[in-house]
Protein backbone atom coordinates (compact mmCIF):
# COMPACT_ATOMS: atom_id res chain seq x y z
CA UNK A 1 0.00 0.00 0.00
CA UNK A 2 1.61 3.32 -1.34
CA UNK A 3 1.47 6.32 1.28
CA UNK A 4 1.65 9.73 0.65
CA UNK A 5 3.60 11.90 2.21
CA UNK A 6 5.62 15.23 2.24
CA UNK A 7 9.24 15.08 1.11
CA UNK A 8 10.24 18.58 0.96
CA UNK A 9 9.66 21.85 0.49
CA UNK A 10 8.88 23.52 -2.85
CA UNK A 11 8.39 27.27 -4.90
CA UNK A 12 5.95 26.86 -8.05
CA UNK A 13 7.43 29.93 -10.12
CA UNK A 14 5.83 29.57 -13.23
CA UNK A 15 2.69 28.01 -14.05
CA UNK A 16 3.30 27.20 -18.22
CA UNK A 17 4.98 24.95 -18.40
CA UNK A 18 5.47 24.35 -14.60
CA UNK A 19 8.72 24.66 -12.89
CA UNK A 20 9.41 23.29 -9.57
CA UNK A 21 12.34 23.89 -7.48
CA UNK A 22 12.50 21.82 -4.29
CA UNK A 23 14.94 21.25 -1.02
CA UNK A 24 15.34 18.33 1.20
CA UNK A 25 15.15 18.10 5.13
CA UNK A 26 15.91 20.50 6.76
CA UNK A 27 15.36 23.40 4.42
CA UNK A 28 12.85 26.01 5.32
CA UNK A 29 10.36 27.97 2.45
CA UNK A 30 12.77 31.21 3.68
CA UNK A 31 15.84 28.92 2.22
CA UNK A 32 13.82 28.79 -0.88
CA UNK A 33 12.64 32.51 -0.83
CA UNK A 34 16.57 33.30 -0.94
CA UNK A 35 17.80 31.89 -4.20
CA UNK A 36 14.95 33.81 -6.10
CA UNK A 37 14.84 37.09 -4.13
CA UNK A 38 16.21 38.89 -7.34
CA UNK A 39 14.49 36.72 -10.13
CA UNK A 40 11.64 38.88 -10.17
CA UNK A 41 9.53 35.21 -10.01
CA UNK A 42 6.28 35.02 -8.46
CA UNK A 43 6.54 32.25 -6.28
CA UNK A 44 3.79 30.00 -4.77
CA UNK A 45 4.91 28.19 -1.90
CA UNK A 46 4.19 24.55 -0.87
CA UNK A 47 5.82 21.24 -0.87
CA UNK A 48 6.19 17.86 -3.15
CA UNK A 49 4.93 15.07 -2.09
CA UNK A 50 6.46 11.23 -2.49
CA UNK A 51 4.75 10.86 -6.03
CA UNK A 52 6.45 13.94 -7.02
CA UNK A 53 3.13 16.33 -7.07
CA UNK A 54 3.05 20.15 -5.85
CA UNK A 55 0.73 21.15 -3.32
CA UNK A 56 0.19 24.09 -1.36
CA UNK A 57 0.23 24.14 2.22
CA UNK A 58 -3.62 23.56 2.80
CA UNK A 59 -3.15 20.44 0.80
CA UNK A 60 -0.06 19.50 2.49
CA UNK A 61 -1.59 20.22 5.68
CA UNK A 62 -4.09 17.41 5.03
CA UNK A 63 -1.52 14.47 3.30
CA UNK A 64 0.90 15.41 6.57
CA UNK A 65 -1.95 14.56 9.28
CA UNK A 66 -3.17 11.47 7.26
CA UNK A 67 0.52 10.01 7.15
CA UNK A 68 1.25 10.65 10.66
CA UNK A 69 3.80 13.38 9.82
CA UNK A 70 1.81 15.93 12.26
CA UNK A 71 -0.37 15.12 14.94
CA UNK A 72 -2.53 18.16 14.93
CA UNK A 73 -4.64 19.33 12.55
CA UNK A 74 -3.62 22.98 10.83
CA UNK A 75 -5.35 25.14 7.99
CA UNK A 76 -1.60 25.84 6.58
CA UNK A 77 1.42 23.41 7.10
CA UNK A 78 4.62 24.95 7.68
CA UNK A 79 7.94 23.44 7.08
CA UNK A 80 8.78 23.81 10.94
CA UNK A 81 6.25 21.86 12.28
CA UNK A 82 7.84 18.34 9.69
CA UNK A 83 11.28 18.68 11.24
């Protein structure tokens, strides 16, 4: 039985055609925020799960409670509260 999960954090920075950028443990969405201060990039924050998708925090909020990555539940997950 596959279960999702949350791998690491990730910026969405352009919608067509997508491009992810994503940092292992322990990197924070600040970490991220700091290689593209000066690309002029509109960044969406959230994180990639094991199957490789992009979701935002409210979604990865939901897929970290379910796998027993958090044991509360949160409207927005940050990357603090994974490790």
């Amino acid at each position: 039985m596959f279960e999702e999960k949350i791998v690491s954090v990730a910026a969405l920075w352009r919608a067509e055609p997508p491009v992810i950028v994503s940092m292992p443990a322990p990197a924070r969405h600040d970490d991220l925020r700091m290689a593209f201060m000066y690309s002029g990039q509109d960044l969406k924050m959230g994180f990639l799960t094991s199957s490789g998708c992009f979701v935002n925090r409210k979604e990865a909020a939901q897929i970290a409670l379910e796998a027993g990555q958090i044991n509360h539940e949160t409207d927005s997950l940050i990357s603090q509260e994974l490790w």
